[in-house]
N, C-alpha and C. Protein backbone atom coordinates (compact mmCIF):
# COMPACT_ATOMS: atom_id res chain seq x y z
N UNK A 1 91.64 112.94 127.47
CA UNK A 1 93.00 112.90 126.93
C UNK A 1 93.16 111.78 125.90
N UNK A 2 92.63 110.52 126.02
CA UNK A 2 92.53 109.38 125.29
C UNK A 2 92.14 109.97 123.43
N UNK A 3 91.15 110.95 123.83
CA UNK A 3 90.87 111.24 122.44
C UNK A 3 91.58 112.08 121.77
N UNK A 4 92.40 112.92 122.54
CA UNK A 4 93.32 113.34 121.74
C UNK A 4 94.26 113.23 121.66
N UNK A 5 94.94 112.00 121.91
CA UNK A 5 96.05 111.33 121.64
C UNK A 5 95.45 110.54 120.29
N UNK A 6 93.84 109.90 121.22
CA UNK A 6 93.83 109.01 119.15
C UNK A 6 93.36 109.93 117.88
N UNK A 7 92.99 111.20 117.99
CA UNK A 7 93.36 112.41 116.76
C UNK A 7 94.28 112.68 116.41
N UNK A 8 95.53 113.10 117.44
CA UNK A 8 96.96 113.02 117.09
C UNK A 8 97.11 112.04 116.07
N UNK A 9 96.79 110.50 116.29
CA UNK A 9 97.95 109.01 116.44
C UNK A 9 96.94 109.23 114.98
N UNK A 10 95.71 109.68 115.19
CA UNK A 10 95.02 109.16 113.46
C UNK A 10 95.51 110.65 112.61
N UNK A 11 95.68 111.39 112.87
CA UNK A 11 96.15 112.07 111.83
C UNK A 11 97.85 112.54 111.37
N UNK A 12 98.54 111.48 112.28
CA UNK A 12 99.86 111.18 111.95
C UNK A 12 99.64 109.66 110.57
N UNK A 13 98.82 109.10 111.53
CA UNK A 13 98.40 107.41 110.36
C UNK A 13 98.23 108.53 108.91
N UNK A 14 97.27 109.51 109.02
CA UNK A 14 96.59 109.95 107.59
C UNK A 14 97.72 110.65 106.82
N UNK A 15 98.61 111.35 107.45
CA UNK A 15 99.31 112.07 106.93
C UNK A 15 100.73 110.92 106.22
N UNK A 16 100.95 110.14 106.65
CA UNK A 16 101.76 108.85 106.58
C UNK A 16 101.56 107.98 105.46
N UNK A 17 99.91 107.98 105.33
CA UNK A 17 99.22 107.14 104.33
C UNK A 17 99.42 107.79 103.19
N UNK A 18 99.62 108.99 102.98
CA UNK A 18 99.84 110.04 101.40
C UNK A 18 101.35 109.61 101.28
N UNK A 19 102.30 109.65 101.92
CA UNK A 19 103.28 108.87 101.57
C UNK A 19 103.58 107.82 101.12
N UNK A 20 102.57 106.73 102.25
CA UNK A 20 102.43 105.75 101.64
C UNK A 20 102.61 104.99 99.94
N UNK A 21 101.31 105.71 100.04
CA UNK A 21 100.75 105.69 98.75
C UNK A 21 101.99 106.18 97.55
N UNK A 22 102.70 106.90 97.83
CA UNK A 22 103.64 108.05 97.02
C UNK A 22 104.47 107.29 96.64
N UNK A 23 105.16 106.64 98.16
CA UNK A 23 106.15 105.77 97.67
C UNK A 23 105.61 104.35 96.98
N UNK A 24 104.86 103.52 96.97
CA UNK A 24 103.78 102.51 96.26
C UNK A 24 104.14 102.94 94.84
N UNK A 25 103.64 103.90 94.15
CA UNK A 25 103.86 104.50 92.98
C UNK A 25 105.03 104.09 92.34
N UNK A 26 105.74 105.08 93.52
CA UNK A 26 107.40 105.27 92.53
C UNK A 26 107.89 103.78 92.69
N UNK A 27 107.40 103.01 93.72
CA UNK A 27 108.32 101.88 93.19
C UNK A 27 107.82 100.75 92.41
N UNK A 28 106.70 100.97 92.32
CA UNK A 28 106.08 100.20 91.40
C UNK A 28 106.56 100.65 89.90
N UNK A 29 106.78 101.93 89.55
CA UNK A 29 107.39 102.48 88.13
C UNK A 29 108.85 102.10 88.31
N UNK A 30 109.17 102.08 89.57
CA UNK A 30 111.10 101.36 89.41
C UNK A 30 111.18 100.15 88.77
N UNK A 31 110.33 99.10 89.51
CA UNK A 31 110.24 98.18 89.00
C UNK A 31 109.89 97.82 88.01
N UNK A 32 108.67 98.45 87.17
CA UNK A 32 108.44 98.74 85.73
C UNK A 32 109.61 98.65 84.74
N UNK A 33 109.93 99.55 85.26
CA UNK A 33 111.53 99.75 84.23
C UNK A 33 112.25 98.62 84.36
N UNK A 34 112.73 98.20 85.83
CA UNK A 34 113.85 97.34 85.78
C UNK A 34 113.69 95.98 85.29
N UNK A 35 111.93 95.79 85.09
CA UNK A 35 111.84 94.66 84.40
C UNK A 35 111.83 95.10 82.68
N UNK A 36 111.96 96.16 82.02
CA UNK A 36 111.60 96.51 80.84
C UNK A 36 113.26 96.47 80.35
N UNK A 37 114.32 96.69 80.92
CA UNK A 37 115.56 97.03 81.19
C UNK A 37 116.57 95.25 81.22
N UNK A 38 115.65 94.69 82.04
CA UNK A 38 116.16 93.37 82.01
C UNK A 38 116.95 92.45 80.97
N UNK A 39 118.10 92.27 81.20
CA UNK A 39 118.81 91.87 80.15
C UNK A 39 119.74 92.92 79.29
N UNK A 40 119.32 94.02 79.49
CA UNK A 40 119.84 95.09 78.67
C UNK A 40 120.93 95.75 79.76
N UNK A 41 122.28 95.98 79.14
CA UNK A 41 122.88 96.49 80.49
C UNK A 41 123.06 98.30 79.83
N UNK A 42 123.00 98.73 80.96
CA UNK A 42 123.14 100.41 80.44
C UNK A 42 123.64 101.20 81.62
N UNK A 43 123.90 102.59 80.87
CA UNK A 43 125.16 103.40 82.09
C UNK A 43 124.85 103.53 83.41
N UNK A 44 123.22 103.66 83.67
CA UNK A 44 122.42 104.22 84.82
C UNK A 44 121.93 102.91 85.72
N UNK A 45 122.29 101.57 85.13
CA UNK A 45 121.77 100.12 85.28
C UNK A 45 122.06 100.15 87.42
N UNK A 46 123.61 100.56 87.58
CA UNK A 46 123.97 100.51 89.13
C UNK A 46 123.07 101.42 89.98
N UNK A 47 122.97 102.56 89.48
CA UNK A 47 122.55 103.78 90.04
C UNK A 47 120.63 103.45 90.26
N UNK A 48 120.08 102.65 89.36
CA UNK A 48 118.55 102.14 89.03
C UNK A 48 118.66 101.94 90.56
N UNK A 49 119.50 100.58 90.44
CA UNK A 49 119.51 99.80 91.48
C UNK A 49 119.43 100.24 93.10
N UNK A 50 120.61 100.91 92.81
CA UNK A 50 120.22 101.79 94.30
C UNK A 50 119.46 102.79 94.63
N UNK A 51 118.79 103.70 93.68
CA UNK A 51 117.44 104.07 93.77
C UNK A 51 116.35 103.39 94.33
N UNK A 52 116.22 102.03 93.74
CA UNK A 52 115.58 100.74 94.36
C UNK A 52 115.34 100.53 95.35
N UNK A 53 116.72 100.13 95.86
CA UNK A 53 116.98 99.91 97.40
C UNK A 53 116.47 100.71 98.24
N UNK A 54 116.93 102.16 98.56
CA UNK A 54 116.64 103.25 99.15
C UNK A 54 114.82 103.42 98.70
N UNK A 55 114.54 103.28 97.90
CA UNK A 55 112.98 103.66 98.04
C UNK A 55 112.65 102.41 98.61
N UNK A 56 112.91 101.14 98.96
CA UNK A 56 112.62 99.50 99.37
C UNK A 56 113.00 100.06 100.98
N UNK A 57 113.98 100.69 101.17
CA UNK A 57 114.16 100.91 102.80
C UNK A 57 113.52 102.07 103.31
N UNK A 58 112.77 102.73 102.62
CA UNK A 58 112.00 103.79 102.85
C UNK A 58 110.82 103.80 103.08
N UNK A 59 109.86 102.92 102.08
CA UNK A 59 108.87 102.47 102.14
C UNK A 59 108.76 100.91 103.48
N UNK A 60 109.78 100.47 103.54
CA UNK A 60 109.70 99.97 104.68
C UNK A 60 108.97 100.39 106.32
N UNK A 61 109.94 101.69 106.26
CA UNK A 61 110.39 102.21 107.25
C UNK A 61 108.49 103.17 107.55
N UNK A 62 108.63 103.27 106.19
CA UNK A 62 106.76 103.87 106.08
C UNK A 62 106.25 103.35 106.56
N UNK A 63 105.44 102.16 106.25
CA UNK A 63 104.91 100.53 106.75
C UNK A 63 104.94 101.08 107.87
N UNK A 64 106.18 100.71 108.65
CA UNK A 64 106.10 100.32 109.73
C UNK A 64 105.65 101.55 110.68
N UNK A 65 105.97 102.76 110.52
CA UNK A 65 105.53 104.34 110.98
C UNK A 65 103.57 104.38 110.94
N UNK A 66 103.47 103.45 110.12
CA UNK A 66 101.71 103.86 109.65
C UNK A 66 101.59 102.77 110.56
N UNK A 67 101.67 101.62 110.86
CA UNK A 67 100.92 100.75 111.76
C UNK A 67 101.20 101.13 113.02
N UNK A 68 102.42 101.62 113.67
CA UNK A 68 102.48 102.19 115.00
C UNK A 68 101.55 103.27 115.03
N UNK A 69 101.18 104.08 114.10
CA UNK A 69 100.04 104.84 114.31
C UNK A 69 98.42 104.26 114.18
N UNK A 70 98.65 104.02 113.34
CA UNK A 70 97.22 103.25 113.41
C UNK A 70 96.59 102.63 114.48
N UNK A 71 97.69 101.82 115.08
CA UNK A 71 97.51 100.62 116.50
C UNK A 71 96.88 101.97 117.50
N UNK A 72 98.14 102.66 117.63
CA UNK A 72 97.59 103.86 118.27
C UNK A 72 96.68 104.24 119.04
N UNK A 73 96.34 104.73 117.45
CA UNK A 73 95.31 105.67 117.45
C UNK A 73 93.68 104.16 117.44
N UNK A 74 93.61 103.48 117.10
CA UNK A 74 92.94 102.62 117.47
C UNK A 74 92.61 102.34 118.95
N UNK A 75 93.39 101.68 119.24
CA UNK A 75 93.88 101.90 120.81
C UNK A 75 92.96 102.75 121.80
N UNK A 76 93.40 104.33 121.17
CA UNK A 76 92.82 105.23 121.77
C UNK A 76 91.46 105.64 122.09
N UNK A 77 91.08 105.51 120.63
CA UNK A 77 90.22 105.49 119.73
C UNK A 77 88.51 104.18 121.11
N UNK A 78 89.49 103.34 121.37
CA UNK A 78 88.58 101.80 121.98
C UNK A 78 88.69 102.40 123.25
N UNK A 79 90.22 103.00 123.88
CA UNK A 79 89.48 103.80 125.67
C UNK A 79 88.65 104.49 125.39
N UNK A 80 88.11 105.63 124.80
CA UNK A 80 87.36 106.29 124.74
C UNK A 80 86.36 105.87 124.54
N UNK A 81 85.79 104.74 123.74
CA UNK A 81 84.48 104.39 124.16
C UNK A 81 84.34 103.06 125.26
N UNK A 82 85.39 102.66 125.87
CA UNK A 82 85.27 102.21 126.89
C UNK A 82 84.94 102.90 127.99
N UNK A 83 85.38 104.49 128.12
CA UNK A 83 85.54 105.14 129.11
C UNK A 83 83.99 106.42 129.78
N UNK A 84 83.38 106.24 128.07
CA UNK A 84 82.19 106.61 127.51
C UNK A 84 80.71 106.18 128.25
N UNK A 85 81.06 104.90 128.44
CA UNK A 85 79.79 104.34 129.46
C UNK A 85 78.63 104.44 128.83
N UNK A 86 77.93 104.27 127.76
CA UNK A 86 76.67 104.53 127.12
C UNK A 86 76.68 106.38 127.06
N UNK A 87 77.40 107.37 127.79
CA UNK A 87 76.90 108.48 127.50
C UNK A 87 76.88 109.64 126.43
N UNK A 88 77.23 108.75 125.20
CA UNK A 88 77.46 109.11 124.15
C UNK A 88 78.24 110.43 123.55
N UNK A 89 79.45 110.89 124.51
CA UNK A 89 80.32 111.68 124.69
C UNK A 89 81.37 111.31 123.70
N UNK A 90 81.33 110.10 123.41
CA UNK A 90 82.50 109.56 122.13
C UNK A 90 81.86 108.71 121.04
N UNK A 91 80.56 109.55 120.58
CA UNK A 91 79.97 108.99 119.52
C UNK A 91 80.84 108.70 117.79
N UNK A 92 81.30 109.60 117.84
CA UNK A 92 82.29 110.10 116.76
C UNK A 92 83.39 108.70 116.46
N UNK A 93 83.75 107.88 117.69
CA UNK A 93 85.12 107.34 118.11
C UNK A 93 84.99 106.16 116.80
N UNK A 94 83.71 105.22 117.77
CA UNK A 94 83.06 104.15 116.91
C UNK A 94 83.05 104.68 115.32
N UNK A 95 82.78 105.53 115.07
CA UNK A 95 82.81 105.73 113.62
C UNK A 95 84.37 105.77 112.52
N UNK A 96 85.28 106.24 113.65
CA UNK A 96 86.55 106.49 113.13
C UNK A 96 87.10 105.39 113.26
N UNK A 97 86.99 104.47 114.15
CA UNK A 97 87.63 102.98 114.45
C UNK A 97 86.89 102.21 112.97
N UNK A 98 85.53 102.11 112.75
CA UNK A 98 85.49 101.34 111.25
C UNK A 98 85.95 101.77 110.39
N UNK A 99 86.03 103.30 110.21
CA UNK A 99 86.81 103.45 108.85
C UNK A 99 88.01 103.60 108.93
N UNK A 100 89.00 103.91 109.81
CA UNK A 100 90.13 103.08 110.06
C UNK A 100 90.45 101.71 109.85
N UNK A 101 89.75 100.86 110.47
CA UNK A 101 89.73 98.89 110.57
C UNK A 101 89.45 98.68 109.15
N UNK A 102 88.10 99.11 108.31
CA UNK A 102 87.76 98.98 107.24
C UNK A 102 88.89 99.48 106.00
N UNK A 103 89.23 100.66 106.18
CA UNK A 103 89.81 101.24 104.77
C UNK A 103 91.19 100.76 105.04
N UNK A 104 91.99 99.59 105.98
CA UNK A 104 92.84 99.18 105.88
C UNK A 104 93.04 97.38 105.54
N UNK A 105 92.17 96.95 105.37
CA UNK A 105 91.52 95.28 105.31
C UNK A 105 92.58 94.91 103.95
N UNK A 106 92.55 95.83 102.93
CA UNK A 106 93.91 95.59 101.80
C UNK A 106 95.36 95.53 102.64
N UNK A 107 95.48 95.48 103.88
CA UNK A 107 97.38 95.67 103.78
C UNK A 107 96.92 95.10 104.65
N UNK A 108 98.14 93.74 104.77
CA UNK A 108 98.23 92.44 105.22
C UNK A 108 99.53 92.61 105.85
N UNK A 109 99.70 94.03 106.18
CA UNK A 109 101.25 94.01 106.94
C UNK A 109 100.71 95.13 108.18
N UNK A 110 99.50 95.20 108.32
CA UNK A 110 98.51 95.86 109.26
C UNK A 110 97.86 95.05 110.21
């Protein structure tokens, strides 16, 4: 059961991470603008802003959805080869736990 809770918990993390990433984008181009915009006042200037916000409380809210999964599925991921005993029934696990641990070493909110 351990392991398929941490398949679940890792392919909620994976599916989470394309968002991630999605929202990263767009607000990195918000911010683009609002520094290109700076100083300049214009009709859409309020409306920028709260676009902003809402993608800032969204991508938050992401963050925090991807590390409850991740922990997870990590988690899970470590009973199973605890539970494994040398009989190499959760060979697979060890492999998904480094590239999990590994392909997340960039986010410092992980």
């Amino acid at each position: 059961s351990h392991l398929k809770l941490a398949a679940f918990n890792d392919q909620m993390f994976t599916h989470i991470q394309g968002q991630h990433l999605e929202n990263q984008q767009q607000k990195k181009l918000l911010e683009q603008t609002k520094k290109m915009q700076k100083g300049v006042q214009f009709k859409g200037s309020s409306l920028h802003k709260k676009s902003l916000d809402l993608l800032e409380q969204n991508y938050s809210k992401i963050r925090k959805q991807r590390a409850v999964y991740l922990r997870a599925a990590l988690d899970h991921y470590m009973h199973c080869i605890a539970l494994d005993a040398g009989e190499g029934k959760y060979q697979g696990a060890i492999y998904r736990i480094l590239h999990l641990w590994f392909g997340q070493l960039e986010e410092s909110s992980l």
